[in-house]
N, C-alpha and C. Protein backbone atom coordinates (compact mmCIF):
# COMPACT_ATOMS: atom_id res chain seq x y z
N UNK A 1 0.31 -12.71 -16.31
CA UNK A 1 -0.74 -11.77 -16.19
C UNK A 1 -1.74 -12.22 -15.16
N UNK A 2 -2.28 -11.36 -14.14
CA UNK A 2 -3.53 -11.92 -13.42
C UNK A 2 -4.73 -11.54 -13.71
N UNK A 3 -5.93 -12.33 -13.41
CA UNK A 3 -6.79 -12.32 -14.09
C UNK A 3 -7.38 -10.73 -14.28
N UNK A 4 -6.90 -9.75 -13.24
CA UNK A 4 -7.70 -8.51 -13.19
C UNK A 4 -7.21 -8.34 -14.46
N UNK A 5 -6.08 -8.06 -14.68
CA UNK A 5 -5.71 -7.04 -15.79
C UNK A 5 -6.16 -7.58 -17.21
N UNK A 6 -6.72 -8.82 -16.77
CA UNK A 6 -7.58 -9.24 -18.52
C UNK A 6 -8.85 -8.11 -18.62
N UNK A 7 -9.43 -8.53 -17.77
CA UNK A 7 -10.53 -7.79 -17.43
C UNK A 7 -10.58 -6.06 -17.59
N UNK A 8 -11.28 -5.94 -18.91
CA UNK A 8 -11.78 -4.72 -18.69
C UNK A 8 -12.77 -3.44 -18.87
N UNK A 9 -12.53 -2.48 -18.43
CA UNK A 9 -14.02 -1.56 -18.66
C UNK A 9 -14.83 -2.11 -17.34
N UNK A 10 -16.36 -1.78 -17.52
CA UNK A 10 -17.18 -2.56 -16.62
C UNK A 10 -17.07 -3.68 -16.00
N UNK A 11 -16.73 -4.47 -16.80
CA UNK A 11 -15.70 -5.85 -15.41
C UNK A 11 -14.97 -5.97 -14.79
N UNK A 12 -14.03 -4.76 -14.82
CA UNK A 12 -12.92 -3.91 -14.16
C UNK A 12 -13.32 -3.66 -12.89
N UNK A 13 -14.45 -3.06 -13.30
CA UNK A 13 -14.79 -1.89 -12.33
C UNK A 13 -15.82 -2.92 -11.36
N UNK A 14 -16.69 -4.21 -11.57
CA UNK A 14 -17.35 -4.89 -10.84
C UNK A 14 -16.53 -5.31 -10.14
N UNK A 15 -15.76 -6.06 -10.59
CA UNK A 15 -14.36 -6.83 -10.29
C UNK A 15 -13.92 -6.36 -8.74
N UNK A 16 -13.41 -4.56 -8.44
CA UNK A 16 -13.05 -4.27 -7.72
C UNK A 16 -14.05 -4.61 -6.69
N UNK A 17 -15.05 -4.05 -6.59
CA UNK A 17 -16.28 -3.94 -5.93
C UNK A 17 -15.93 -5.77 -4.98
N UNK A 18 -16.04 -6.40 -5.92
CA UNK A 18 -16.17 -7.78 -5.19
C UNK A 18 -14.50 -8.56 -4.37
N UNK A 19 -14.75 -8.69 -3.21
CA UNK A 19 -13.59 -9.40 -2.57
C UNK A 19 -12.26 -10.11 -3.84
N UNK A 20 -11.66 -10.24 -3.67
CA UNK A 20 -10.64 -10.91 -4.31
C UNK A 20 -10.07 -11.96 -3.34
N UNK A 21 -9.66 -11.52 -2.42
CA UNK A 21 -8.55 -12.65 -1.46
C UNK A 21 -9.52 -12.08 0.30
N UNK A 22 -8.49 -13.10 1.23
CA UNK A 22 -8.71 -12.92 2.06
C UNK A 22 -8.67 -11.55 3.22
N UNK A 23 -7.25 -10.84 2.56
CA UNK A 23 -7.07 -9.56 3.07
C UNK A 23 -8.00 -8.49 3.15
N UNK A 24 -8.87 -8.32 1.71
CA UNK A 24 -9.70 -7.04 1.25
C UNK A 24 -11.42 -7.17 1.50
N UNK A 25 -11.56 -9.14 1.74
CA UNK A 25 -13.39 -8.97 1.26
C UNK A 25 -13.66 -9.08 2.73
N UNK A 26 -13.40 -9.49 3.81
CA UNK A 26 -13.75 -9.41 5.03
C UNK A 26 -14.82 -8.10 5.19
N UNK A 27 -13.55 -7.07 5.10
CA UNK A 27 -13.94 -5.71 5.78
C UNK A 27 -15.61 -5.19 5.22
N UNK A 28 -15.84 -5.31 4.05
CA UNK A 28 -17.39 -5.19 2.92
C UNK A 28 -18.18 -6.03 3.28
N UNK A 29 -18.02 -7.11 3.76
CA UNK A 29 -19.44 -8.11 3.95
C UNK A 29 -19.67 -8.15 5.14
N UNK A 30 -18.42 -7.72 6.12
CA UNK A 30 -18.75 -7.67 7.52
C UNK A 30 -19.80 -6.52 7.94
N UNK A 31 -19.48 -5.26 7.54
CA UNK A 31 -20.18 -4.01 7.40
C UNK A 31 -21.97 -4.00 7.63
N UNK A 32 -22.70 -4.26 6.87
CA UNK A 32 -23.98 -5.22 6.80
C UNK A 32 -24.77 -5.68 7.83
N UNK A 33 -23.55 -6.30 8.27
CA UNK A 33 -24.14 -7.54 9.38
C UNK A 33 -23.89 -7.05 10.97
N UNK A 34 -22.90 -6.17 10.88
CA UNK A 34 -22.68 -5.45 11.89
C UNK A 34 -23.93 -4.06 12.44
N UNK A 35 -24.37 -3.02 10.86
CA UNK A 35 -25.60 -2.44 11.10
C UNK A 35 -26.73 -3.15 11.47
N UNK A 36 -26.87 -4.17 10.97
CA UNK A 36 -27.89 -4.97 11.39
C UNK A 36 -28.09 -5.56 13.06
N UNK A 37 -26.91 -5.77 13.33
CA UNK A 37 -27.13 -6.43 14.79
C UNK A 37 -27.22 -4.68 15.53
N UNK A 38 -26.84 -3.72 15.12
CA UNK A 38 -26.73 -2.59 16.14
C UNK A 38 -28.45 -2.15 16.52
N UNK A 39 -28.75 -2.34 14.60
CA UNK A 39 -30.44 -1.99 14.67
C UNK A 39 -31.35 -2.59 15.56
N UNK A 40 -31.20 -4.17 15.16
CA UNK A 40 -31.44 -4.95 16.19
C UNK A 40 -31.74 -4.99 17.68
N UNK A 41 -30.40 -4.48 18.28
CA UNK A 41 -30.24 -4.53 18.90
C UNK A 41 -30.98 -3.09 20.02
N UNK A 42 -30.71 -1.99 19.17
CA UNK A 42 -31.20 -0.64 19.21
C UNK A 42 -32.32 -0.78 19.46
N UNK A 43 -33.53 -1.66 18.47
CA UNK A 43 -34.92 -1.60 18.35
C UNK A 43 -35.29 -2.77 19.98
N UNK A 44 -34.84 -3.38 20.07
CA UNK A 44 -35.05 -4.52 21.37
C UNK A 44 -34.95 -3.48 22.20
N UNK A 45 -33.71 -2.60 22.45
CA UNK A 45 -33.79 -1.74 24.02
C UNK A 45 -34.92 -0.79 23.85
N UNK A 46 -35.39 0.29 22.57
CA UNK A 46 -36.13 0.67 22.99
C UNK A 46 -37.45 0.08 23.50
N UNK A 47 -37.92 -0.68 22.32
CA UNK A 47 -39.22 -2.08 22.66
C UNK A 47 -38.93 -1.68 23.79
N UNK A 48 -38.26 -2.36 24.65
CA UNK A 48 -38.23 -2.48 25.88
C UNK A 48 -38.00 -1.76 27.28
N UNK A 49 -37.51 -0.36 26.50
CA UNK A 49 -38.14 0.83 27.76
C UNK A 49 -39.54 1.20 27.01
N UNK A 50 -40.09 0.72 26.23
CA UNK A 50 -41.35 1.79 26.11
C UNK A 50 -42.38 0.20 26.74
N UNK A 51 -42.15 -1.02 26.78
CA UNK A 51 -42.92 -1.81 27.57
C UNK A 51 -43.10 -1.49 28.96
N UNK A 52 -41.54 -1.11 29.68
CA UNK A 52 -41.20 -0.91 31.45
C UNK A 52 -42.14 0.52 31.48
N UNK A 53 -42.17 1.18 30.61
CA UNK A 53 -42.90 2.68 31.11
C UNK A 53 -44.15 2.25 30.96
N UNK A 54 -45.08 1.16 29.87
CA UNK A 54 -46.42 1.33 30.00
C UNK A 54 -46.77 0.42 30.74
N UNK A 55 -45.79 -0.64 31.84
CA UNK A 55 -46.19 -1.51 32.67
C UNK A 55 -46.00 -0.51 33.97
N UNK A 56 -45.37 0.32 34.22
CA UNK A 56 -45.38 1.04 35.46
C UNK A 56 -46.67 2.16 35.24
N UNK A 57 -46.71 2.62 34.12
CA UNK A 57 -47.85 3.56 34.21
C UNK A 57 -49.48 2.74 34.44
N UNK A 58 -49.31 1.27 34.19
CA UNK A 58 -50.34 0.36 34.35
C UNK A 58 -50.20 0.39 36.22
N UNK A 59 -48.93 0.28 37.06
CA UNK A 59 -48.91 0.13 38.17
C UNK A 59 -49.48 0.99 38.70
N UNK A 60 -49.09 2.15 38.59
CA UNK A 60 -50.03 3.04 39.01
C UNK A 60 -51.28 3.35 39.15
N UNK A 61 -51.64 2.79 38.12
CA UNK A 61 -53.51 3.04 37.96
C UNK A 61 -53.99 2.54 38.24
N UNK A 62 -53.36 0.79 38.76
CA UNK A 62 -53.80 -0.04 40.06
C UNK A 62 -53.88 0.63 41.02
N UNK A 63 -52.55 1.05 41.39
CA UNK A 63 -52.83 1.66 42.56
C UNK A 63 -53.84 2.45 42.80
N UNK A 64 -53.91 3.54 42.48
CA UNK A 64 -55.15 4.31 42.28
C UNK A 64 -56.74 3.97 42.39
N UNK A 65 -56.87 3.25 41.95
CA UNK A 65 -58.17 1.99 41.87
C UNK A 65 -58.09 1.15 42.64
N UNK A 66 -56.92 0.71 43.30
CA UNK A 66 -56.88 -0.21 44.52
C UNK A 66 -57.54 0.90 45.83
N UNK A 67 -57.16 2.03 45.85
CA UNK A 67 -56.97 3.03 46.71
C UNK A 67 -58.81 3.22 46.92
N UNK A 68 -58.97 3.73 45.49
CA UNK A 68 -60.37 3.99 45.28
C UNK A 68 -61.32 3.36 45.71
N UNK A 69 -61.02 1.87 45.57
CA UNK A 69 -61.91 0.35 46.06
C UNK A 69 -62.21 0.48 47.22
N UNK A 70 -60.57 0.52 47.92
CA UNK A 70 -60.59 0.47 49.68
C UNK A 70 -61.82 1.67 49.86
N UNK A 71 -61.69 2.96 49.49
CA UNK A 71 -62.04 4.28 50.17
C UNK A 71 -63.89 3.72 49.01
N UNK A 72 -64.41 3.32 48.78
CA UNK A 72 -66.16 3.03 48.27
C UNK A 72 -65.89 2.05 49.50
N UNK A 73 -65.68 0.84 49.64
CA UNK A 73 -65.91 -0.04 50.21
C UNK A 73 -65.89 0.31 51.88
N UNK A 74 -65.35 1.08 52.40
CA UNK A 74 -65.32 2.22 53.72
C UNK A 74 -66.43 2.99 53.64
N UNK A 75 -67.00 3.56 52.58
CA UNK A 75 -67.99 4.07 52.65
C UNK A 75 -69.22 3.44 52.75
N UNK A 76 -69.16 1.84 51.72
CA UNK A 76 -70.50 0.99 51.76
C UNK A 76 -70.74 0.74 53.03
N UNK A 77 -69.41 -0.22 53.76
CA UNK A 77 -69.60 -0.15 55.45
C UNK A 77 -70.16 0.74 56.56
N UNK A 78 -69.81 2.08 55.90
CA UNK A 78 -70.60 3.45 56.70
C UNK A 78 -71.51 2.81 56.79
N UNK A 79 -72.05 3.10 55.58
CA UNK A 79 -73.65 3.13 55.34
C UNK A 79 -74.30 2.18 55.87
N UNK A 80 -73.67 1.01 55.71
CA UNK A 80 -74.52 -0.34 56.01
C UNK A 80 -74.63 0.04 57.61
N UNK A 81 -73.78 0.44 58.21
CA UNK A 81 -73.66 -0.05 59.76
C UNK A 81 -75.00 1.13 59.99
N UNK A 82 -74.96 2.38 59.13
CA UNK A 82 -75.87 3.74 59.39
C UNK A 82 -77.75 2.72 59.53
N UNK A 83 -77.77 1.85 58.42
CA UNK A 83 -78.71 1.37 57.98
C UNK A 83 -79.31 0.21 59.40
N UNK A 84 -77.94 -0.10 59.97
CA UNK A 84 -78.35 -1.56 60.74
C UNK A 84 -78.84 -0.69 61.98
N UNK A 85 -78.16 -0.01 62.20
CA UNK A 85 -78.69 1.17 63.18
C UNK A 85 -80.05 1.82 63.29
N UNK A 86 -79.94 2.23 61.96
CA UNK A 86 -81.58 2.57 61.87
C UNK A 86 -83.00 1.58 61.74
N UNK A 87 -83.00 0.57 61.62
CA UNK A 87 -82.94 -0.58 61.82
C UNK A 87 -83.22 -1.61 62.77
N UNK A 88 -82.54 -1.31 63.76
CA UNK A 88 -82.35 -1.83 65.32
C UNK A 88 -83.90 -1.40 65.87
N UNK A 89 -84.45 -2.74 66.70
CA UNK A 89 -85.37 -2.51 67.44
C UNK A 89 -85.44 -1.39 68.05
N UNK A 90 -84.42 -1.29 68.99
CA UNK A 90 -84.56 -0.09 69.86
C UNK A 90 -84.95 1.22 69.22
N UNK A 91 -84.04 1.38 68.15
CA UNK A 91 -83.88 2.65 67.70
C UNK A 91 -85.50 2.71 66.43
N UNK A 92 -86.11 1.55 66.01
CA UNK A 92 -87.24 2.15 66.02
C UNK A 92 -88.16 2.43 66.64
N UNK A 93 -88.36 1.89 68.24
CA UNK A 93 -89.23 2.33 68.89
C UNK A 93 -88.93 3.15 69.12
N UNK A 94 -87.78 3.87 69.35
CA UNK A 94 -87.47 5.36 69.96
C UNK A 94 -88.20 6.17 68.56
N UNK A 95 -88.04 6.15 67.32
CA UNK A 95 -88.26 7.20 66.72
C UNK A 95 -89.90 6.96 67.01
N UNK A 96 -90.46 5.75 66.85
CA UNK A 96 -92.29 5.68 66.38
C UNK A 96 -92.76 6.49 67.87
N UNK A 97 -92.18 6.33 69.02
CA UNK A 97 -92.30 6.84 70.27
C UNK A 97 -92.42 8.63 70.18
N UNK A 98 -91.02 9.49 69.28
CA UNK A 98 -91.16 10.32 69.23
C UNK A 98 -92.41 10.93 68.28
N UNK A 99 -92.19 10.09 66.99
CA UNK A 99 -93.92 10.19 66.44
C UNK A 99 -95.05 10.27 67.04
N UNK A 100 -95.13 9.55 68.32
CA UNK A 100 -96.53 10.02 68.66
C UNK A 100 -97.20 8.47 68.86
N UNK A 101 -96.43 7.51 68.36
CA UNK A 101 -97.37 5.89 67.98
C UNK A 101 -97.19 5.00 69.35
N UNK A 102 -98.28 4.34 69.02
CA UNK A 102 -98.01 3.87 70.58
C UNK A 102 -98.16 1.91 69.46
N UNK A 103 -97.95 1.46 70.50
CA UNK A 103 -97.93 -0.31 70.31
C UNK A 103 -99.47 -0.71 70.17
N UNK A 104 -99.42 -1.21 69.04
CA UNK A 104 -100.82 -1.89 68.14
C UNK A 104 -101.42 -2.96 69.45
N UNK A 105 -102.45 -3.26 69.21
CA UNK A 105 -103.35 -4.06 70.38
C UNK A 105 -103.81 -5.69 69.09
N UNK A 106 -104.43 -6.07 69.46
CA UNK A 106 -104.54 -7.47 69.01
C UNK A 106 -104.99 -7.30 67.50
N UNK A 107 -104.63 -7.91 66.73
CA UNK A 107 -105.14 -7.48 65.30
C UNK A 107 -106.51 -8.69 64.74
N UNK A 108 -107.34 -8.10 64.13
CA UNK A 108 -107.95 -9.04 63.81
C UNK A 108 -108.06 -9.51 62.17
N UNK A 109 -108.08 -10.49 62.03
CA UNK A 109 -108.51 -10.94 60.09
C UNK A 109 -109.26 -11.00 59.39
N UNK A 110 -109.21 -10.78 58.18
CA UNK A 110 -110.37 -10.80 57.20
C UNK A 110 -109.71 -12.15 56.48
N UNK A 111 -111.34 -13.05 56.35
CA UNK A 111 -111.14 -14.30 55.66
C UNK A 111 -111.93 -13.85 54.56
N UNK A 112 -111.33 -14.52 53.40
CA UNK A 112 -111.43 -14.78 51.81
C UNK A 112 -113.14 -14.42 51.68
N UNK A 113 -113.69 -15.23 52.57
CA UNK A 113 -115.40 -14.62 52.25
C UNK A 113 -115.94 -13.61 53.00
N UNK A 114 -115.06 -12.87 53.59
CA UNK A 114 -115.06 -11.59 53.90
C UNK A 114 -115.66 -11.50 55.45
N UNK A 115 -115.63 -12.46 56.23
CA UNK A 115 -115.87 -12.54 57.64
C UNK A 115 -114.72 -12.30 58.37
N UNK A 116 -115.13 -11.93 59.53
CA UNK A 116 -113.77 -11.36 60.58
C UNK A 116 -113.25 -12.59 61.62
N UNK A 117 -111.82 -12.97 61.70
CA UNK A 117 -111.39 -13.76 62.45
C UNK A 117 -110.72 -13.16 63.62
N UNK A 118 -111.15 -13.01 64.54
CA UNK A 118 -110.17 -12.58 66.05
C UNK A 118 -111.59 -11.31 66.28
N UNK A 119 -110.99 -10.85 67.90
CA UNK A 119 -111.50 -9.57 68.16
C UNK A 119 -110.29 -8.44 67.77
N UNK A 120 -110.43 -7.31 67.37
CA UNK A 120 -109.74 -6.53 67.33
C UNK A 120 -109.70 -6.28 68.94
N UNK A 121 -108.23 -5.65 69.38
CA UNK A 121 -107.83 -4.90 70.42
C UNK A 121 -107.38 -3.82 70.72
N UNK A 122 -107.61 -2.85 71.68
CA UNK A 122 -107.29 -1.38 71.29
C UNK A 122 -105.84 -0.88 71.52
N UNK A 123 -105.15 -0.35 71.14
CA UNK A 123 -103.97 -0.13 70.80
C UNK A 123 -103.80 0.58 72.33
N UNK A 124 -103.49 -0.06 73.45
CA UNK A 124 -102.98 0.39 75.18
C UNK A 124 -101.21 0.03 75.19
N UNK A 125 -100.87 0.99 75.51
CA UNK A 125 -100.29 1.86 76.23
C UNK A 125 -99.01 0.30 77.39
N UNK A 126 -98.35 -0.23 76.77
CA UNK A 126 -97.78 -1.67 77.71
C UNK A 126 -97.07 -1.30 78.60
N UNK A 127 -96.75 -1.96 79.75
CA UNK A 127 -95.78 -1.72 81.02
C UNK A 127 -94.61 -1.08 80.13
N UNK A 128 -94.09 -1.41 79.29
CA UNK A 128 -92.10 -1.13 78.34
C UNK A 128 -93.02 0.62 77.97
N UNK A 129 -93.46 0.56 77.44
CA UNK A 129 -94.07 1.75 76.63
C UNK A 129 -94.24 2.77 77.88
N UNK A 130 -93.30 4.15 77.02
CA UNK A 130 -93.47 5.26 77.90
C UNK A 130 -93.86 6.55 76.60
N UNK A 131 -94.66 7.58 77.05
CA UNK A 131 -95.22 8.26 75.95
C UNK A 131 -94.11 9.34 75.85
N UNK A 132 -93.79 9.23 74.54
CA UNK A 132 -92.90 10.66 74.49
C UNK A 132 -93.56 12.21 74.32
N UNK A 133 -93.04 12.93 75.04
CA UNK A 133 -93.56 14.49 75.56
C UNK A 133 -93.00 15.04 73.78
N UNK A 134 -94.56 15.16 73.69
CA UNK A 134 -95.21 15.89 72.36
C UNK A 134 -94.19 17.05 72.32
N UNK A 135 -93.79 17.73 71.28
CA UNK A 135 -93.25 18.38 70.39
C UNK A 135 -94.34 20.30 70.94
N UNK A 136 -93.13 21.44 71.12
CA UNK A 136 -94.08 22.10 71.46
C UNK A 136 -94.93 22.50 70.48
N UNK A 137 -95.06 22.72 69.18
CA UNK A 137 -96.21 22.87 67.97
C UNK A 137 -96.99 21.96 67.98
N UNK A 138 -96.81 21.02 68.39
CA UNK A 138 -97.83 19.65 68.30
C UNK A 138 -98.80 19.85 69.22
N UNK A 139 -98.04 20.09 71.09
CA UNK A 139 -98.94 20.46 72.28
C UNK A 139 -100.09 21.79 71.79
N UNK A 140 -99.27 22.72 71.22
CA UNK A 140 -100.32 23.92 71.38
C UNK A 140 -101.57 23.87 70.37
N UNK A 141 -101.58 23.02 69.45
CA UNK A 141 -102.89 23.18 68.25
C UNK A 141 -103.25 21.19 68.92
N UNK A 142 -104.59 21.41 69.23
CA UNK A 142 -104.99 20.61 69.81
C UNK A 142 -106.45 19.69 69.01
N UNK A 143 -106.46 18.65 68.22
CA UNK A 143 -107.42 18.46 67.14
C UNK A 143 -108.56 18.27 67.53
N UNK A 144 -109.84 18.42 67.25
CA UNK A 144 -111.00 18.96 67.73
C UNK A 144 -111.21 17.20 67.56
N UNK A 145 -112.04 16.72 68.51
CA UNK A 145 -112.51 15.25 69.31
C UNK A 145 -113.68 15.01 67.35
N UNK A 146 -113.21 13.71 66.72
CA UNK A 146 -114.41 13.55 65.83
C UNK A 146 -115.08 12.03 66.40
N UNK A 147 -115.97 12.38 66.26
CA UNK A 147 -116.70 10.85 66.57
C UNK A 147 -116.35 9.84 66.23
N UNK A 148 -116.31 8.81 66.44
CA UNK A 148 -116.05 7.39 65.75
C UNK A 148 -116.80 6.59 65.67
N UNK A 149 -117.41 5.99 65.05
CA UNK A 149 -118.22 4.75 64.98
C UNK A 149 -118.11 3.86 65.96
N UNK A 150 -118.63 3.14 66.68
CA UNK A 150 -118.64 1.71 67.48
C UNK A 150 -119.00 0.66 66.62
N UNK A 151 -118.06 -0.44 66.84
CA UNK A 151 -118.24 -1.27 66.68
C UNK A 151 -118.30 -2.82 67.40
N UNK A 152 -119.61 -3.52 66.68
CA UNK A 152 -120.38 -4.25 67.66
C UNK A 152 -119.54 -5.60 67.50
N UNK A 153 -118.92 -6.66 68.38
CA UNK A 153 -117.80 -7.76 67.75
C UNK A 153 -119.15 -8.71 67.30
N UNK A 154 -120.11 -8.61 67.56
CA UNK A 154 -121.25 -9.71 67.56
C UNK A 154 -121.51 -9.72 65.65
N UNK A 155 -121.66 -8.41 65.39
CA UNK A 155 -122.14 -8.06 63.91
C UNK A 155 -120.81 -8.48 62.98
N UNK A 156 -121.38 -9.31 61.51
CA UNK A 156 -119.88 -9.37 61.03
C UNK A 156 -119.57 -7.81 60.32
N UNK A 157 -118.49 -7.80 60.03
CA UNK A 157 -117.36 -6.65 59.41
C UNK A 157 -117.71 -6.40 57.84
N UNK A 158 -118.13 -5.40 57.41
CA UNK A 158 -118.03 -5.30 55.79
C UNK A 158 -117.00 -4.64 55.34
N UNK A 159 -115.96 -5.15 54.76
CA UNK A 159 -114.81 -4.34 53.97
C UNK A 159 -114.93 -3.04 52.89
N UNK A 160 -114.50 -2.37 54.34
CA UNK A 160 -114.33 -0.56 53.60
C UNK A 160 -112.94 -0.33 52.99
N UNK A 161 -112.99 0.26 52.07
CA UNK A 161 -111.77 0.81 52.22
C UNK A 161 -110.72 1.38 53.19
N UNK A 162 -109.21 1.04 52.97
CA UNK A 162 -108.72 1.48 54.73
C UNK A 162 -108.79 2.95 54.13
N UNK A 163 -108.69 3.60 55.72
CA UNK A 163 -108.61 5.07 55.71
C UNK A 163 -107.20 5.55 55.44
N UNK A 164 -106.68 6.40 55.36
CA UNK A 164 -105.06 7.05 55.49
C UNK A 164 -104.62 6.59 56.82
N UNK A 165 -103.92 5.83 57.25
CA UNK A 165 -103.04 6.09 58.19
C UNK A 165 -102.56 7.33 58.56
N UNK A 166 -102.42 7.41 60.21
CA UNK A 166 -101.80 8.92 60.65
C UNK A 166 -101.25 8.01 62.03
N UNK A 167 -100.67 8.91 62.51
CA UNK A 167 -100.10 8.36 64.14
C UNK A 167 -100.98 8.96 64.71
N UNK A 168 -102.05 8.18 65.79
CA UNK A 168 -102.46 8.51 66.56
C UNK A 168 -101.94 8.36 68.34
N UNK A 169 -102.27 9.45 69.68
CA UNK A 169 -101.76 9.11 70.59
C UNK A 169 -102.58 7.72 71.53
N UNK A 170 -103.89 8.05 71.60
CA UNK A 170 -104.25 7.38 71.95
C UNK A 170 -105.83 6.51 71.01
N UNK A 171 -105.70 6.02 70.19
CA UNK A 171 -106.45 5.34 69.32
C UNK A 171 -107.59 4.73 70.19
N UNK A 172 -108.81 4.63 69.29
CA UNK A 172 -110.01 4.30 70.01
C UNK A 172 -110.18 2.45 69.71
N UNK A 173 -110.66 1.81 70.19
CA UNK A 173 -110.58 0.47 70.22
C UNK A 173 -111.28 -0.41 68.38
N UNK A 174 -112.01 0.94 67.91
CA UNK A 174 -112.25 0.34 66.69
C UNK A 174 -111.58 0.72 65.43
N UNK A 175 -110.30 1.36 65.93
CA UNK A 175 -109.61 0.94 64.98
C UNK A 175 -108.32 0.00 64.98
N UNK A 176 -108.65 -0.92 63.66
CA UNK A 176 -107.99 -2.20 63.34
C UNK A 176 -106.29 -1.76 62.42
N UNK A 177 -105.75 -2.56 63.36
CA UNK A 177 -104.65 -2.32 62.66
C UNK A 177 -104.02 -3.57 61.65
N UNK A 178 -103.21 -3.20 61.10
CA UNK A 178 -102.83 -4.42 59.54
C UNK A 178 -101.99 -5.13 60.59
N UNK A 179 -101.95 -6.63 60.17
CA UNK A 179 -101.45 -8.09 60.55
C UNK A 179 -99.58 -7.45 60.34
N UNK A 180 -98.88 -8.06 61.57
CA UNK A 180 -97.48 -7.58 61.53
C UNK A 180 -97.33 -8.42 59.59
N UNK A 181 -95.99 -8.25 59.30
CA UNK A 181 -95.49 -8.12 58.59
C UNK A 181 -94.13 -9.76 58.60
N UNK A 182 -94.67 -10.38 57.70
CA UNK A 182 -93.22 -11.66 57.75
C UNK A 182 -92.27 -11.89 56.65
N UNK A 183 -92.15 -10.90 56.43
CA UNK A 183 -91.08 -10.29 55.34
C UNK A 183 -89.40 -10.84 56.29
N UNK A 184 -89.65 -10.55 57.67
CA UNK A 184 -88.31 -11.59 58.20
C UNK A 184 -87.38 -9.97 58.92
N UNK A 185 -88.09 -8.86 58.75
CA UNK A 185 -87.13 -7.51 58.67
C UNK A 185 -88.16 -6.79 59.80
């Protein structure tokens, strides 16, 4: 007798279920291990097209932003060169010229206890300096002559308030203009 046929009812029936010899249990335990490596294997390839798509969709948006960088940084350059331009000696005397301003004359100082250091000088007109031909609205309304004060260099200076600045063409000798500027610009 072999052992199956002792066996029976529910131990019968486990019995089958489980390998016996070499011929029959292979095929059942192999099964298992085989879904497993497919899953495996399945889940790695996709992983790994959905990494290649969000590393190329990352390439792109470099690009894009690389693109973007170049095209601001072309523009900062505009500007800067617009700025160095405007800027340039020349090109501000040309505009203060079309204003109407002519080149400041000797400046004089106010010391801490409120006495004047230097003579002021009147704002003339230098060999480089050529007057630019007034604007025709400017030529035709012509500002009525106001008096000016004289001032004596002998008497000291009492600190007024400054007046508004305006561009004048030809400025009268008592007015003082502000100390250049050493800001370095």
């Amino acid at each position: 007798m072999s052992p199956r046929g002792e066996l029976r009812g529910r131990a019968a029936r486990l019995a089958r279920l489980l390998p016996s010899g070499p011929a029959g249990g292979g095929q059942a335990a192999r099964t298992p291990f085989v879904l497993l490596v497919v899953l495996l294997l399945g889940g790695g390839l996709i992983t790994l097209l959905m990494l290649n798509s969000a590393l190329n969709e990352g390439s792109f948006r470099l690009n894009d932003l690389k693109k973007q960088t170049t095209d601001l940084t072309e523009d900062e350059q505009a500007l800067q060169r617009d700025v160095d331009a405007y800027a340039a000696p020349d090109s501000l005397q040309r505009r203060a010229r079309e204003l109407g301003m002519v080149p400041g004359g000797d400046p004089a100082f106010l010391n801490p206890d409120g006495t004047v250091r230097g003579v002021p000088g009147a704002a003339a007109p230098s060999a480089l300096w050529r007057p630019a031909p007034r604007p025709p609205e400017v030529a035709d309304t012509t500002p009525s002559p106001t008096p000016t004060p004289s001032a004596t260099p002998s008497a000291p200076l009492k600190a007024t308030p400054p007046a508004p600045l305006k561009a004048t063409p030809n400025p009268t000798s008592s007015q003082v203009k502000p100390a250049p500027s050493t800001s370095g610009r």
